[in-house]
N, C-alpha and C. Protein backbone atom coordinates (compact mmCIF):
# COMPACT_ATOMS: atom_id res chain seq x y z
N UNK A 1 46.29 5.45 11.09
CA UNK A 1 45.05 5.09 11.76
C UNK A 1 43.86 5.24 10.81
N UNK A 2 44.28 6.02 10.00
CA UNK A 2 42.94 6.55 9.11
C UNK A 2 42.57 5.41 8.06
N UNK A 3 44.15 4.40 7.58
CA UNK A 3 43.78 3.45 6.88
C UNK A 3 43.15 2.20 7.63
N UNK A 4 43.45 2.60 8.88
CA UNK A 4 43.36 1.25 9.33
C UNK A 4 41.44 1.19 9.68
N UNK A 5 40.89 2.74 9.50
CA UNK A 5 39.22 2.67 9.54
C UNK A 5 38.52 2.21 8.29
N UNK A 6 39.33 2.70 7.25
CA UNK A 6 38.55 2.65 5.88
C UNK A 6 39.08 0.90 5.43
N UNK A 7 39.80 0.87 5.72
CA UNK A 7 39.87 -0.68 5.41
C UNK A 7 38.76 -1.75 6.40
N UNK A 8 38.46 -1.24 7.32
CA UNK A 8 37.48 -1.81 8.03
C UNK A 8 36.16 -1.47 7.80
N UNK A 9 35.75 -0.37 7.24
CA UNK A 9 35.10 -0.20 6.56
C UNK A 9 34.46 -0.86 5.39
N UNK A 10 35.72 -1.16 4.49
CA UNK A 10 35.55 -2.19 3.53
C UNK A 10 35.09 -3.45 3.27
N UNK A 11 35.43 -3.61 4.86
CA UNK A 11 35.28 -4.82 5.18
C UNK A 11 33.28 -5.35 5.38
N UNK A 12 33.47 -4.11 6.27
CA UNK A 12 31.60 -4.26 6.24
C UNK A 12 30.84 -3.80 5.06
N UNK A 13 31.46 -3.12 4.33
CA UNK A 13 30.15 -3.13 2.86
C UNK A 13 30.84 -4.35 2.21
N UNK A 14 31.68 -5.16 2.25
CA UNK A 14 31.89 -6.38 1.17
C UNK A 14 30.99 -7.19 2.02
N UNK A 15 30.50 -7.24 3.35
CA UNK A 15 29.76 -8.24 4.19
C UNK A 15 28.69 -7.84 3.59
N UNK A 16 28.23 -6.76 3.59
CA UNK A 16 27.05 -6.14 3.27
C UNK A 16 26.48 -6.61 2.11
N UNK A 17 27.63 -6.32 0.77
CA UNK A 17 26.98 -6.66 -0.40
C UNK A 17 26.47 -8.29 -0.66
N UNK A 18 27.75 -9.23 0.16
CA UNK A 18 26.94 -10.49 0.47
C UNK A 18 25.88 -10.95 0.90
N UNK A 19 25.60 -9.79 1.78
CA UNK A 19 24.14 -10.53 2.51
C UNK A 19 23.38 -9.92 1.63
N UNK A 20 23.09 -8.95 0.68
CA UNK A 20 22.65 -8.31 -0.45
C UNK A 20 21.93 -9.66 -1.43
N UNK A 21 23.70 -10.26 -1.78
CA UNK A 21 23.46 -10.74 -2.79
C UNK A 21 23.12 -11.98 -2.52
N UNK A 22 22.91 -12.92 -1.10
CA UNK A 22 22.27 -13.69 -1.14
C UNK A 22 20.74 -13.84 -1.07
N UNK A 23 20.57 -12.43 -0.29
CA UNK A 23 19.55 -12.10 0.03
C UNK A 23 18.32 -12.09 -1.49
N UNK A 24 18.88 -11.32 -2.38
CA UNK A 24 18.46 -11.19 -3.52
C UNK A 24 18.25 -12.67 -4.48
N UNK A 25 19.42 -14.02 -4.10
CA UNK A 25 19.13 -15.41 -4.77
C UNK A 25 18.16 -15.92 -3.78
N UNK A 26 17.87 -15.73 -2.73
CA UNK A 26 16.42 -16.22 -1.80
C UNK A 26 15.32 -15.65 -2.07
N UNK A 27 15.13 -14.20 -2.48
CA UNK A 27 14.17 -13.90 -3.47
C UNK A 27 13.26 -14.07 -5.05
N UNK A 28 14.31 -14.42 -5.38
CA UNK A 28 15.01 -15.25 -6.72
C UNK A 28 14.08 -16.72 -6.80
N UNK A 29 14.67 -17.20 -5.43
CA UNK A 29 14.39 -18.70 -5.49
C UNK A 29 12.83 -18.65 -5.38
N UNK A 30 11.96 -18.07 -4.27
CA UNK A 30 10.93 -17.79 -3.83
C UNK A 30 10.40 -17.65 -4.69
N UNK A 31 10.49 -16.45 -5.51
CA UNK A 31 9.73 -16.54 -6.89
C UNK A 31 9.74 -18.00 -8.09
N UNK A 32 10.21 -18.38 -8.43
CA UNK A 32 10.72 -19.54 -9.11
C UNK A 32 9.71 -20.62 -8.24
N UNK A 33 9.61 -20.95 -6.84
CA UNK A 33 8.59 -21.82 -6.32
C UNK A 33 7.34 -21.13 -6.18
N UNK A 34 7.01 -19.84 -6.50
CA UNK A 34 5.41 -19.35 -5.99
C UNK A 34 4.96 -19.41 -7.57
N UNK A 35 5.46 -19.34 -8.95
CA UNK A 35 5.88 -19.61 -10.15
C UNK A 35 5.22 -21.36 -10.36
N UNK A 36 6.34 -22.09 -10.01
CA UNK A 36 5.75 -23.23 -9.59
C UNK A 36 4.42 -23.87 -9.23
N UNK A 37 4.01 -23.17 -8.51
CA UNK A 37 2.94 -23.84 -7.69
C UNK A 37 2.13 -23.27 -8.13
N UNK A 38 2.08 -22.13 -9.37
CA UNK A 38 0.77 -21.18 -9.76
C UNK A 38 0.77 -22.14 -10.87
N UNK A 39 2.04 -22.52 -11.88
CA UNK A 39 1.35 -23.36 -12.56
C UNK A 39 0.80 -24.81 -12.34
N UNK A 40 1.10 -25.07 -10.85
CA UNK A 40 0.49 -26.67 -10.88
C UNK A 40 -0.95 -26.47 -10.41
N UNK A 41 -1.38 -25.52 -9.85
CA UNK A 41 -2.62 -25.45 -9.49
C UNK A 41 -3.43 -24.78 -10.95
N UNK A 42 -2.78 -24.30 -11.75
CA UNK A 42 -3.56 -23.75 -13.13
C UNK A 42 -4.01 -22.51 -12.96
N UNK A 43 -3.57 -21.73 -11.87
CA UNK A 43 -3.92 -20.22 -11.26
C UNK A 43 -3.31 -19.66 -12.10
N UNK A 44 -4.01 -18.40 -13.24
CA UNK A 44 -2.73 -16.93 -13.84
C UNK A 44 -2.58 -15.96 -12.78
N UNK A 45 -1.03 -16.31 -12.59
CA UNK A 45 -1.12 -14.45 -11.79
C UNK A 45 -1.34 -13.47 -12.51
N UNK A 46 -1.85 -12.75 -11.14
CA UNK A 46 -2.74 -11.48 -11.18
C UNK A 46 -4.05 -11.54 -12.01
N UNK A 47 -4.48 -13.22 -12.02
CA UNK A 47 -5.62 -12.84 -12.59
C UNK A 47 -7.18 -13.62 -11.21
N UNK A 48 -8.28 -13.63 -11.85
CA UNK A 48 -9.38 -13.71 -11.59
C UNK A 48 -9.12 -15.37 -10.21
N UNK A 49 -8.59 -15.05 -8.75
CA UNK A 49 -8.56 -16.45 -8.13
C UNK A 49 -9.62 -17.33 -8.02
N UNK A 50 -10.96 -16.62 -8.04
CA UNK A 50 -11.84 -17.12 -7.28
C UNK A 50 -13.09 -16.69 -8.39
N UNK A 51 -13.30 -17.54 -9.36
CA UNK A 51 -14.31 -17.18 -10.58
C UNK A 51 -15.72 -17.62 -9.92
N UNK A 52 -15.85 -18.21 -9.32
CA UNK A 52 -17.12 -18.95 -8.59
C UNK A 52 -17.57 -17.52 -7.99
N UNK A 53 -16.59 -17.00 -6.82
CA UNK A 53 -17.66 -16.00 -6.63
C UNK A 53 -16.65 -14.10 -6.98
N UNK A 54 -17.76 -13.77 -8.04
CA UNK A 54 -17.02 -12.79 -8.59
C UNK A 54 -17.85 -11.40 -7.63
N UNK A 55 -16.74 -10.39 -7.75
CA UNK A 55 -17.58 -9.02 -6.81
C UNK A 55 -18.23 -8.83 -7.47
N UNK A 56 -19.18 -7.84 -6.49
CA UNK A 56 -20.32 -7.54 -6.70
C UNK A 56 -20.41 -6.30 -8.50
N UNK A 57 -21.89 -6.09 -8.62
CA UNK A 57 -21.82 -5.51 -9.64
C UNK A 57 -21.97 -3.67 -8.92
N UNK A 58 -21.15 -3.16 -10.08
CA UNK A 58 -21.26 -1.76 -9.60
C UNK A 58 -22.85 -1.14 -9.83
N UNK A 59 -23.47 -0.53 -9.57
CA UNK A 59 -25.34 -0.07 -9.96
C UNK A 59 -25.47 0.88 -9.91
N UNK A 60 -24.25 1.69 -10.20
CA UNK A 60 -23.99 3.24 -10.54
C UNK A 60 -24.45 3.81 -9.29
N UNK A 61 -24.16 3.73 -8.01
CA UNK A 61 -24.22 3.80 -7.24
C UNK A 61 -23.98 5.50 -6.90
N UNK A 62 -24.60 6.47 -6.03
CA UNK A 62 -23.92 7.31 -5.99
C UNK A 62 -24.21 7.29 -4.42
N UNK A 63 -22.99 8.56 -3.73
CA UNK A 63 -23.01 8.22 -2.31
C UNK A 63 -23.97 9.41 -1.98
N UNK A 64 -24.79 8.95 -1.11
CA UNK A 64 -25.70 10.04 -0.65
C UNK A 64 -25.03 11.68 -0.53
N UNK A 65 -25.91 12.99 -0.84
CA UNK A 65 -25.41 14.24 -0.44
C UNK A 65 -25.29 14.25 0.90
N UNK A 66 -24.10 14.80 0.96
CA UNK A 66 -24.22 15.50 2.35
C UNK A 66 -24.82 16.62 2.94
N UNK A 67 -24.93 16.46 4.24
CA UNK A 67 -25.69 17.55 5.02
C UNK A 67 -25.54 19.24 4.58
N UNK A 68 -26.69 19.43 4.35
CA UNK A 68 -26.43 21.89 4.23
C UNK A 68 -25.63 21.95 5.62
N UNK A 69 -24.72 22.25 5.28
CA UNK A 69 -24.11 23.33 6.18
C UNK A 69 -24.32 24.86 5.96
N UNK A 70 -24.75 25.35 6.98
CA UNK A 70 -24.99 26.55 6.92
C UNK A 70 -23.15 27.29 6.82
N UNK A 71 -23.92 28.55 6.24
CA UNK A 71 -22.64 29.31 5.89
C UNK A 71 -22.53 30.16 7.31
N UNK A 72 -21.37 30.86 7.13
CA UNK A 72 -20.65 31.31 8.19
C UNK A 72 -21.88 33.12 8.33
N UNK A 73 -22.00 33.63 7.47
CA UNK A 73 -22.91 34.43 7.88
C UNK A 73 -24.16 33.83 8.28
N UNK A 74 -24.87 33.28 7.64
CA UNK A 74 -26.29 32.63 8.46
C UNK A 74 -26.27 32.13 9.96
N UNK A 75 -25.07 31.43 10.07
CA UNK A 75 -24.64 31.21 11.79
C UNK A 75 -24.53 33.07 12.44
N UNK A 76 -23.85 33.74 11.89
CA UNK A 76 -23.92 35.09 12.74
C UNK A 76 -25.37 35.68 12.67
N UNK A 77 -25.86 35.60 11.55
CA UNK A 77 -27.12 36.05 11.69
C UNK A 77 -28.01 35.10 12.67
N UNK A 78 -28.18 33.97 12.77
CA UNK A 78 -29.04 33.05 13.53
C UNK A 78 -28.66 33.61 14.75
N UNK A 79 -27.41 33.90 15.28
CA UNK A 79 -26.82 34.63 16.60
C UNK A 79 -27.79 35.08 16.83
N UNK A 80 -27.44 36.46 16.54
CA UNK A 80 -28.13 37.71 16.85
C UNK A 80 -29.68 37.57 16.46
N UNK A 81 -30.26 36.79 15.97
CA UNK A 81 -31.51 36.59 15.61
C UNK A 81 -32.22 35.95 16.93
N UNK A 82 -31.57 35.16 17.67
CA UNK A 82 -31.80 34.30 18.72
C UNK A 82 -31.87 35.26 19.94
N UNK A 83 -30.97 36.08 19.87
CA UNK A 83 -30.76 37.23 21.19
C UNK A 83 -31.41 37.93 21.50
N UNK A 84 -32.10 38.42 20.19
CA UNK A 84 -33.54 39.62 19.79
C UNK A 84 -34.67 38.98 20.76
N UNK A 85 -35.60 39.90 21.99
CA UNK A 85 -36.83 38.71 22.28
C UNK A 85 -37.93 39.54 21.10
C-alpha cells in the first residue's frame, strides 16, 4: 500500500513540474512580446517614459519640526502645579 501512495505521489509532482514548466515558457513568451513592443515604440526599459513631463525638482526641502512634547516630568509637575489654588 505504501508503494502504491508514493507512486501516486509521483505522479502529482511530474504534473506539477509540467505546469511549472509551461508555466515558466508563458513567462518566457510574455517577456519576448513586452521586449517587442518596447522596441517598436523606441521606449528603454527602465528608463525615463514620459520626458515631456519630468518630476518635480527636489528644493532641499525639509519637513517641518515637530511639535515640543513635553517630558514626562513637566506633565507631573504641571499636575500638581494645577491642584495647588
Amino acid at each position: 500500500m505504501k508503494r502504491k501512495n508514493d507512486s501516486h505521489l509521483r505522479q502529482y509532482g511530474k504534473e506539477d513540474l509540467g505546469f511549472l514548466d509551461d508555466r515558466m515558457q508563458l513567462l518566457e513568451t510574455v517577456r519576448k512580446i513586452i521586449d517587442i513592443e518596447l522596441e517598436r515604440r523606441e521606449v528603454n526599459p527602465g528608463g525615463d517614459t514620459h520626458p515631456e513631463n519630468p518630476p518635480p525638482e527636489d528644493r532641499r526641502r525639509t519637513p517641518p519640526d515637530p511639535p515640543h512634547r513635553r517630558t514626562l516630568w513637566q506633565r507631573i509637575v504641571s499636575l500638581f502645579t494645577r491642584c495647588l489654588p
